[in-house]
PDB file of N, CA and C in Angstrom:
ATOM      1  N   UNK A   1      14.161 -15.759 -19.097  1.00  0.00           N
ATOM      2  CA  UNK A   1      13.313 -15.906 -17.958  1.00  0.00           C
ATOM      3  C   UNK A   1      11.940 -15.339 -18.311  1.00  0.00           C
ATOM      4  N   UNK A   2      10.870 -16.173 -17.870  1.00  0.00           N
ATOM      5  CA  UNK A   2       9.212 -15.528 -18.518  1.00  0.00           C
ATOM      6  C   UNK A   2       9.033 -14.888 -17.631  1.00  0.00           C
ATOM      7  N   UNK A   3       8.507 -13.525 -18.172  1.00  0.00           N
ATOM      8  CA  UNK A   3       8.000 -12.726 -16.854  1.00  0.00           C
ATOM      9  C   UNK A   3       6.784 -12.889 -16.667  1.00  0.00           C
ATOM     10  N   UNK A   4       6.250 -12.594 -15.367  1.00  0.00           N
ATOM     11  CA  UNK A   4       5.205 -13.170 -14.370  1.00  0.00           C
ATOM     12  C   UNK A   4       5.053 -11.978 -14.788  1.00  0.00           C
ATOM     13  N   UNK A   5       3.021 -12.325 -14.556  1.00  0.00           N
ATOM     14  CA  UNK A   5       2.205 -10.932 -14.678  1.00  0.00           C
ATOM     15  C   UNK A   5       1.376 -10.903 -13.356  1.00  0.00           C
ATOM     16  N   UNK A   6       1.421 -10.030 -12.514  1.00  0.00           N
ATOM     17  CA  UNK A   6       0.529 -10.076 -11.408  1.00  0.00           C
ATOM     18  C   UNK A   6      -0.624 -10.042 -11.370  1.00  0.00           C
ATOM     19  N   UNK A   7      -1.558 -10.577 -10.920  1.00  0.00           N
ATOM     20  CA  UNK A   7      -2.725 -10.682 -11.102  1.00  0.00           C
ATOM     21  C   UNK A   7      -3.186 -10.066  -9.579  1.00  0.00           C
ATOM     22  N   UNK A   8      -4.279  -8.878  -9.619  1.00  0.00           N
ATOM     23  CA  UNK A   8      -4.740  -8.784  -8.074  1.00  0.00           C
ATOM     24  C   UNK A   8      -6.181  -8.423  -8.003  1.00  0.00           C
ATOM     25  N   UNK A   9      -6.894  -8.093  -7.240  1.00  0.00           N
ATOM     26  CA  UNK A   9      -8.384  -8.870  -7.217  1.00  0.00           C
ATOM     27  C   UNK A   9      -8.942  -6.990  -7.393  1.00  0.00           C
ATOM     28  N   UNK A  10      -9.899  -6.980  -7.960  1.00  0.00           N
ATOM     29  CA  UNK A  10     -10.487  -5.646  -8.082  1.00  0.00           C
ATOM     30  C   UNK A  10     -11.298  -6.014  -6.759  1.00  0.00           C
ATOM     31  N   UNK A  11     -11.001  -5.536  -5.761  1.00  0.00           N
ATOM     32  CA  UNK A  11     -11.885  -4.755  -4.833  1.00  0.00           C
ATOM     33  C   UNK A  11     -12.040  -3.519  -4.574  1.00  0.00           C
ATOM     34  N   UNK A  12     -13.438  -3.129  -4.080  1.00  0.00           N
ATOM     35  CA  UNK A  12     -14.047  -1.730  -4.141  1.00  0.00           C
ATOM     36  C   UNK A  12     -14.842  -1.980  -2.229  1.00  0.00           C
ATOM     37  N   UNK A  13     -14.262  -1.016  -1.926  1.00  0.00           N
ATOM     38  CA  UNK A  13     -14.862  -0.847  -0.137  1.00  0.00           C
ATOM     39  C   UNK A  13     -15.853   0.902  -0.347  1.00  0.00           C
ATOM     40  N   UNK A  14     -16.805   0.453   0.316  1.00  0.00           N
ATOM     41  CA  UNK A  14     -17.062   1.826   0.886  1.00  0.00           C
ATOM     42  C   UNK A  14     -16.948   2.206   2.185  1.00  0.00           C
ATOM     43  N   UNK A  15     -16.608   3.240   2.060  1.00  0.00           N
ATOM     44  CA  UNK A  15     -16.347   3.923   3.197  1.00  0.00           C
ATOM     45  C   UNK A  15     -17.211   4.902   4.431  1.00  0.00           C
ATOM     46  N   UNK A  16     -18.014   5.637   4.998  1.00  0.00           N
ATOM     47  CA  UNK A  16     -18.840   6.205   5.334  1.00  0.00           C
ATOM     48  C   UNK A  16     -17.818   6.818   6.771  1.00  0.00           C
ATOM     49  N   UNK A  17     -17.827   8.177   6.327  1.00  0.00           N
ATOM     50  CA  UNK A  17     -17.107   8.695   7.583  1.00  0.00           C
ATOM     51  C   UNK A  17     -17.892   8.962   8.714  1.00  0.00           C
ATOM     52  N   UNK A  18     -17.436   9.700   9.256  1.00  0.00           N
ATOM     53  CA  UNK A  18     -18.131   9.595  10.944  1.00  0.00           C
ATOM     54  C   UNK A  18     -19.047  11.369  10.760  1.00  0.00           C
ATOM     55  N   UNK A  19     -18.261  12.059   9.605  1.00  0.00           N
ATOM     56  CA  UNK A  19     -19.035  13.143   9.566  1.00  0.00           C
ATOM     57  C   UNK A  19     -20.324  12.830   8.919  1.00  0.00           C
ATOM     58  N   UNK A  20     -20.453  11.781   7.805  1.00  0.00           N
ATOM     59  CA  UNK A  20     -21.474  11.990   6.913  1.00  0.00           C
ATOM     60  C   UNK A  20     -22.696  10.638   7.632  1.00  0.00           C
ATOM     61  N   UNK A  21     -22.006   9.854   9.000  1.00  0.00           N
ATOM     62  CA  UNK A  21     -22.645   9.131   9.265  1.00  0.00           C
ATOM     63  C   UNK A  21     -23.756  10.162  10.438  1.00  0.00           C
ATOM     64  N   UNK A  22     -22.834  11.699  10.874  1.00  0.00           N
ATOM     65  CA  UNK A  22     -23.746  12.108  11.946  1.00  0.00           C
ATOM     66  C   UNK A  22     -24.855  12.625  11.171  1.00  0.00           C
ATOM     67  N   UNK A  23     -24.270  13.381   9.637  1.00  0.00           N
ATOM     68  CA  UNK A  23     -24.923  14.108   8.770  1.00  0.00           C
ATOM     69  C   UNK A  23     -26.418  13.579   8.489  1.00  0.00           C
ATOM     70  N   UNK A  24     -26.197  12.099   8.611  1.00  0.00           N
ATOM     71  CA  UNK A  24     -27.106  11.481   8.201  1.00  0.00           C
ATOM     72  C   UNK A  24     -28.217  11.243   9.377  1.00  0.00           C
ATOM     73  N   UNK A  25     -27.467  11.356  10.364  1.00  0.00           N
ATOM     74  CA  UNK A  25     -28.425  11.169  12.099  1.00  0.00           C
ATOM     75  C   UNK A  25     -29.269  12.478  11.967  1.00  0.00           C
ATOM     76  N   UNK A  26     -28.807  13.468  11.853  1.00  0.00           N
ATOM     77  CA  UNK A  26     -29.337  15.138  11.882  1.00  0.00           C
ATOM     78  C   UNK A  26     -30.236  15.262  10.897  1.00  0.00           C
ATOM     79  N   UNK A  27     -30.033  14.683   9.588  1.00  0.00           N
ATOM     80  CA  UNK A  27     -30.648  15.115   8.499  1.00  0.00           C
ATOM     81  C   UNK A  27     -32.593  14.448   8.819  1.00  0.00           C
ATOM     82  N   UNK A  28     -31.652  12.955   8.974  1.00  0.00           N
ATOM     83  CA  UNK A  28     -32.896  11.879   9.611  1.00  0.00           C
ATOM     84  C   UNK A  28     -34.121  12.700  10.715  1.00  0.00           C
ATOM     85  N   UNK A  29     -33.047  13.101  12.118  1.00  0.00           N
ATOM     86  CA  UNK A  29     -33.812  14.129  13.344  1.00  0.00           C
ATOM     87  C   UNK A  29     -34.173  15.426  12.517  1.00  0.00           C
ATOM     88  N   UNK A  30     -33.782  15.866  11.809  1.00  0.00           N
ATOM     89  CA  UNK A  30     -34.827  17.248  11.641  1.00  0.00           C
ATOM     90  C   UNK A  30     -35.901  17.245  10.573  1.00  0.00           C
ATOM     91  N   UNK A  31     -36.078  15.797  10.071  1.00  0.00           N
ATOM     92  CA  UNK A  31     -37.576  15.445   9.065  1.00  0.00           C
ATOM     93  C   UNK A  31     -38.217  15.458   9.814  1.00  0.00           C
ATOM     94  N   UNK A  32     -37.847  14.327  11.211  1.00  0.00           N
ATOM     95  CA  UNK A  32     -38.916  13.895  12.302  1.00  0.00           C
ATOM     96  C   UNK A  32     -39.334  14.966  12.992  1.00  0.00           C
ATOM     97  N   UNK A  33     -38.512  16.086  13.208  1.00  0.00           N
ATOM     98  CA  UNK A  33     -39.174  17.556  14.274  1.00  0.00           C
ATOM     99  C   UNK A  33     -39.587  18.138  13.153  1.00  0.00           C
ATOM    100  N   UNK A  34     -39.717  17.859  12.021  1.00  0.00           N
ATOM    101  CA  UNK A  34     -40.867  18.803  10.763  1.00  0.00           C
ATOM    102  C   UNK A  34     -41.904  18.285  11.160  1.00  0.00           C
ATOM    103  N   UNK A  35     -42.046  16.965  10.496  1.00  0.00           N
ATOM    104  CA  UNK A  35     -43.156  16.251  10.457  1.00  0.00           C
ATOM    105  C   UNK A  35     -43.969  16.537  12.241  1.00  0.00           C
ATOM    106  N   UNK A  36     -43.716  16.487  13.247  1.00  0.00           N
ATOM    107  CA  UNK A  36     -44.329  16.252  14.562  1.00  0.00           C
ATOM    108  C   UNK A  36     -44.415  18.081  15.032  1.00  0.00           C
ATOM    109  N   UNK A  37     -43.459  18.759  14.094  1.00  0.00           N
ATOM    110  CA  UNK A  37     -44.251  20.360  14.069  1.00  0.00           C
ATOM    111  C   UNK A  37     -45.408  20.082  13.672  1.00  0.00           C
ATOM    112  N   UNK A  38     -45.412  20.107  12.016  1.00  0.00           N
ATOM    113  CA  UNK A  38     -46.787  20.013  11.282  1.00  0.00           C
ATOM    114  C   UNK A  38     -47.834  19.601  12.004  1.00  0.00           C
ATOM    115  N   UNK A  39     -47.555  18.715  12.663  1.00  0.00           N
ATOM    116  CA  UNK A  39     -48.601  18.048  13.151  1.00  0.00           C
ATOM    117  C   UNK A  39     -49.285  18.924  14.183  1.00  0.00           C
ATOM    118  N   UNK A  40     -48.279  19.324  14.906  1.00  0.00           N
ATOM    119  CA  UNK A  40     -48.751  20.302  15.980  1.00  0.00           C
ATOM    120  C   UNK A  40     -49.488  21.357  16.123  1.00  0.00           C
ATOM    121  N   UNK A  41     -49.045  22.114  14.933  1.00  0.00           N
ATOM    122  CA  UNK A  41     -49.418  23.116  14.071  1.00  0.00           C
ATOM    123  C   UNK A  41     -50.714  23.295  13.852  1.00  0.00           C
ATOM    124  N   UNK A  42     -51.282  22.010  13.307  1.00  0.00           N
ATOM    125  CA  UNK A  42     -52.234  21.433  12.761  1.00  0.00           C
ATOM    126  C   UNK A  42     -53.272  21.240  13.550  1.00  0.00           C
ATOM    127  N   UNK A  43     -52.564  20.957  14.757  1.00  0.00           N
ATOM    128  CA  UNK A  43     -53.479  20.009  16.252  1.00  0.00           C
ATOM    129  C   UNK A  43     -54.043  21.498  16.784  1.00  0.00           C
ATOM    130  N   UNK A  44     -53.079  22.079  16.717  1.00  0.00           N
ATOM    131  CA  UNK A  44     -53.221  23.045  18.045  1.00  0.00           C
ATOM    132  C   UNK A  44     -53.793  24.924  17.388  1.00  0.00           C
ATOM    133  N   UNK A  45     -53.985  24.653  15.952  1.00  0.00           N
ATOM    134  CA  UNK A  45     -54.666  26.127  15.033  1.00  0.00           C
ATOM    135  C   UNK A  45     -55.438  25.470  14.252  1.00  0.00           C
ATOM    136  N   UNK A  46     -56.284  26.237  13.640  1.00  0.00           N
ATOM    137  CA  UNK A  46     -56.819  26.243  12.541  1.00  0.00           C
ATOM    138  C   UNK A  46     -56.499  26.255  11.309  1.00  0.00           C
ATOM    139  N   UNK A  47     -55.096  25.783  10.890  1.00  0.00           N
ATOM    140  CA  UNK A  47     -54.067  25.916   9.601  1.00  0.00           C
ATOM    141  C   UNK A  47     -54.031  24.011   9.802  1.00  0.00           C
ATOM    142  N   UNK A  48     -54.486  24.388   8.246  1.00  0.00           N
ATOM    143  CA  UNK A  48     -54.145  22.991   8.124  1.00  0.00           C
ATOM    144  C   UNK A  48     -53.112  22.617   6.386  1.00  0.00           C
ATOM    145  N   UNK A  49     -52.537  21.716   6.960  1.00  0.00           N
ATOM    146  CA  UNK A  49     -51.620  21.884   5.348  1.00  0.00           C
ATOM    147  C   UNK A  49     -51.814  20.609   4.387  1.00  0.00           C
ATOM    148  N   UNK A  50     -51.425  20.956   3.136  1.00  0.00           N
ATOM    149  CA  UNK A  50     -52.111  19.712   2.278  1.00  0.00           C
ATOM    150  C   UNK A  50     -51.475  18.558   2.479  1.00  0.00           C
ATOM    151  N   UNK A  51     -52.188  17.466   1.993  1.00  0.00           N
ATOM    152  CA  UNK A  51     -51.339  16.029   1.828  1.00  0.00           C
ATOM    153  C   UNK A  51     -50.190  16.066   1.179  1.00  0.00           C
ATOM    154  N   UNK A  52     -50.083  16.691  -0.156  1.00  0.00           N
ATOM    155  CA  UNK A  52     -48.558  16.490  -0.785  1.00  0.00           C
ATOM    156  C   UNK A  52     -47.291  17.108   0.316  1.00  0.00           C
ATOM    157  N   UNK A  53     -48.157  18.463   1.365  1.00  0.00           N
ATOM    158  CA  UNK A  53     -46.854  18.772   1.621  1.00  0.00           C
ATOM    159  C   UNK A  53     -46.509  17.891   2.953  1.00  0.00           C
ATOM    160  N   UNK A  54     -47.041  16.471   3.747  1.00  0.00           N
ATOM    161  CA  UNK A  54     -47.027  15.337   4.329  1.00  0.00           C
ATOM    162  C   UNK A  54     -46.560  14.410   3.948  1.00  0.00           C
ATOM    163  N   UNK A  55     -46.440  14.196   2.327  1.00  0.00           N
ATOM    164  CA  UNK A  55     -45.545  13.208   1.503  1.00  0.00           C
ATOM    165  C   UNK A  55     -44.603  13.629   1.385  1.00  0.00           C
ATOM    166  N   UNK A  56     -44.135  14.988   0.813  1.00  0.00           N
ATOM    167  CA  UNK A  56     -43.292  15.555   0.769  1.00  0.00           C
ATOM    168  C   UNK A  56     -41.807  15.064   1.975  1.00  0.00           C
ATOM    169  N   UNK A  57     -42.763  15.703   3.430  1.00  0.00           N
ATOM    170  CA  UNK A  57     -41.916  15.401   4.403  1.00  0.00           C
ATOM    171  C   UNK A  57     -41.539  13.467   4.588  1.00  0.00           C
ATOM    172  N   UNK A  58     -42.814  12.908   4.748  1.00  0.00           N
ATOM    173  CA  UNK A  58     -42.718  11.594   4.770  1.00  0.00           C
ATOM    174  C   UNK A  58     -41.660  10.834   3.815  1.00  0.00           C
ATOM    175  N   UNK A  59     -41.677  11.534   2.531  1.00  0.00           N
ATOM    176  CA  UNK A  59     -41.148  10.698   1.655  1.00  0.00           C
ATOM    177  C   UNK A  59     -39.114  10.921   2.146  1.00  0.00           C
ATOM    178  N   UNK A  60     -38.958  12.244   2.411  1.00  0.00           N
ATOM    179  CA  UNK A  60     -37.982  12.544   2.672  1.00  0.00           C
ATOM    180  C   UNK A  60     -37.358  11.365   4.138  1.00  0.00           C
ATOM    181  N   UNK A  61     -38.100  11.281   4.627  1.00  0.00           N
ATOM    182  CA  UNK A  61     -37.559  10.323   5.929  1.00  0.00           C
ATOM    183  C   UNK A  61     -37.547   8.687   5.390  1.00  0.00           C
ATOM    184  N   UNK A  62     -38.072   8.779   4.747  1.00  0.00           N
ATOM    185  CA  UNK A  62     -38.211   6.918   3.953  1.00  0.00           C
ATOM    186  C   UNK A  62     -37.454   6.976   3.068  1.00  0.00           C
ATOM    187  N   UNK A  63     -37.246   7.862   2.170  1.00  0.00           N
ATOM    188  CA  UNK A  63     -36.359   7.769   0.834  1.00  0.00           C
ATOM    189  C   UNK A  63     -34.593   7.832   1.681  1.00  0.00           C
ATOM    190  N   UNK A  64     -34.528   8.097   2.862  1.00  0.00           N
ATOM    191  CA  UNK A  64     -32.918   8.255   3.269  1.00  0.00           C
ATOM    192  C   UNK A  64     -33.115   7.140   3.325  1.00  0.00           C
ATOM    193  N   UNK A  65     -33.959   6.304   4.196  1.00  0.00           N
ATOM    194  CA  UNK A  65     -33.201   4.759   5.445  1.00  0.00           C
ATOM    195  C   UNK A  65     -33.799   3.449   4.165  1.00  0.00           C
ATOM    196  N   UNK A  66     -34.270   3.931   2.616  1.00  0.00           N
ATOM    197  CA  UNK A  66     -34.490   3.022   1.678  1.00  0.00           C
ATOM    198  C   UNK A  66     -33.099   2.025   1.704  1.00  0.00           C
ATOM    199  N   UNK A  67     -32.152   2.624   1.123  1.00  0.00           N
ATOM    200  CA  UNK A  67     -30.681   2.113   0.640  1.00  0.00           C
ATOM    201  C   UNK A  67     -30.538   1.148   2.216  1.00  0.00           C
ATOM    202  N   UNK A  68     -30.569   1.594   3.506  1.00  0.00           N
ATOM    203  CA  UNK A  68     -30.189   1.292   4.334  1.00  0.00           C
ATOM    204  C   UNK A  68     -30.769  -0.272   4.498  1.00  0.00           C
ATOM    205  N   UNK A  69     -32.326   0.013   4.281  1.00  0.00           N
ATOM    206  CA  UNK A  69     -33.477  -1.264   4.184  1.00  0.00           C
ATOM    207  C   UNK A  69     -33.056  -2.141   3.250  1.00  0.00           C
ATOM    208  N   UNK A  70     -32.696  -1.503   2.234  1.00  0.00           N
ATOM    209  CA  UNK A  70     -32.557  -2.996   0.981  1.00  0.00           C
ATOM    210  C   UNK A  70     -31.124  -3.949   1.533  1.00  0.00           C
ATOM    211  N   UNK A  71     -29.954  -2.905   1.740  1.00  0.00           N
ATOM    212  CA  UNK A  71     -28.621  -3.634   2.567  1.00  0.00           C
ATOM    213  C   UNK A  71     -29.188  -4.669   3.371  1.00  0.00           C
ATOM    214  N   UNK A  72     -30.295  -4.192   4.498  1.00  0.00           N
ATOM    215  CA  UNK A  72     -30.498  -5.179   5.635  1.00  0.00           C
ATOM    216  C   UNK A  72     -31.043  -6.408   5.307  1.00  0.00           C
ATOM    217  N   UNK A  73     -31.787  -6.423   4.201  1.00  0.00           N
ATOM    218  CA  UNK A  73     -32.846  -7.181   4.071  1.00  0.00           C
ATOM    219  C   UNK A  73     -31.598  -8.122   2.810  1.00  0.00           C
ATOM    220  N   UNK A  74     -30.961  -7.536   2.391  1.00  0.00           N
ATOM    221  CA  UNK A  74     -29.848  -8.753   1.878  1.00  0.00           C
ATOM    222  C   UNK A  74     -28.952  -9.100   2.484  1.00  0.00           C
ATOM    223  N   UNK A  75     -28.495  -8.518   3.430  1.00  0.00           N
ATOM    224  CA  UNK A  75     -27.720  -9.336   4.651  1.00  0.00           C
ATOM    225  C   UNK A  75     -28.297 -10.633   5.369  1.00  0.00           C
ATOM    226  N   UNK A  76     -29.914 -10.544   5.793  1.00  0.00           N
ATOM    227  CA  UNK A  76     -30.538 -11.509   5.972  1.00  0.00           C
ATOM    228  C   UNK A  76     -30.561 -12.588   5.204  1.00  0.00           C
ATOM    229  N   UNK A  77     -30.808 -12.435   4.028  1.00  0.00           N
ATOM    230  CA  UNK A  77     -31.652 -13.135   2.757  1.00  0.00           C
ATOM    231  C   UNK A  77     -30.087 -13.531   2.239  1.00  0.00           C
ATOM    232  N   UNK A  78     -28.889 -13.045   2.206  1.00  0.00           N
ATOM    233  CA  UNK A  78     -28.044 -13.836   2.237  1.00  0.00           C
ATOM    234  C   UNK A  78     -27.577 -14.715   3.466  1.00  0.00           C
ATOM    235  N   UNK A  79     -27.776 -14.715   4.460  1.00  0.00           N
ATOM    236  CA  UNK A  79     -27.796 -15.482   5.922  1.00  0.00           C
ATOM    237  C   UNK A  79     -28.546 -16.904   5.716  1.00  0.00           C
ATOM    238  N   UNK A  80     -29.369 -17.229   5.418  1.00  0.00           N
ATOM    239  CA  UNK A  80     -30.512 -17.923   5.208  1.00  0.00           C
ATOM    240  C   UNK A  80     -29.787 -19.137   3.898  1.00  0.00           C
ATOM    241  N   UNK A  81     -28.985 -18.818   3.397  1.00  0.00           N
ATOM    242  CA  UNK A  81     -28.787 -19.280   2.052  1.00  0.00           C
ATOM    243  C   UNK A  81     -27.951 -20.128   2.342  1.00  0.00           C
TER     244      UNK A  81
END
């Protein structure tokens, strides 16, 4: 009798739990209450802080929701096809 070889499909899922999805809500909300301190800070004394440390914060709030942007924008761009 020939024995059969099973063949089964490499799939790979990700997962995102509910802790690392809040992790990610909090992490997101406390760039935005930096950034709108600074600002305040800024508005409301005579301290003013440099541009890098505005990229700094900025970059931190854009560099999380990047990965998120490229997903969306190929979900679309595969839609279309």
């Amino acid at each position: 009798m020939p024995s059969r070889k099973k063949h089964t499909k490499d799939i790979h899922h990700e997962y995102i739990s509910t802790k690392q999805h809040t992790s990610g809500y909090l992490f997101r909300l406390s760039n935005y209450f930096v950034l709108l301190s600074m600002l305040a800070v800024e508005h409301y004394s005579d301290f003013s802080f440099p541009e890098s440390v505005y990229l700094l914060v900025f970059s931190a709030i854009v560099g999380y929701d990047v990965q998120g942007l490229l997903n969306f924008i190929r979900s679309i761009a595969g839609r279309k096809k």
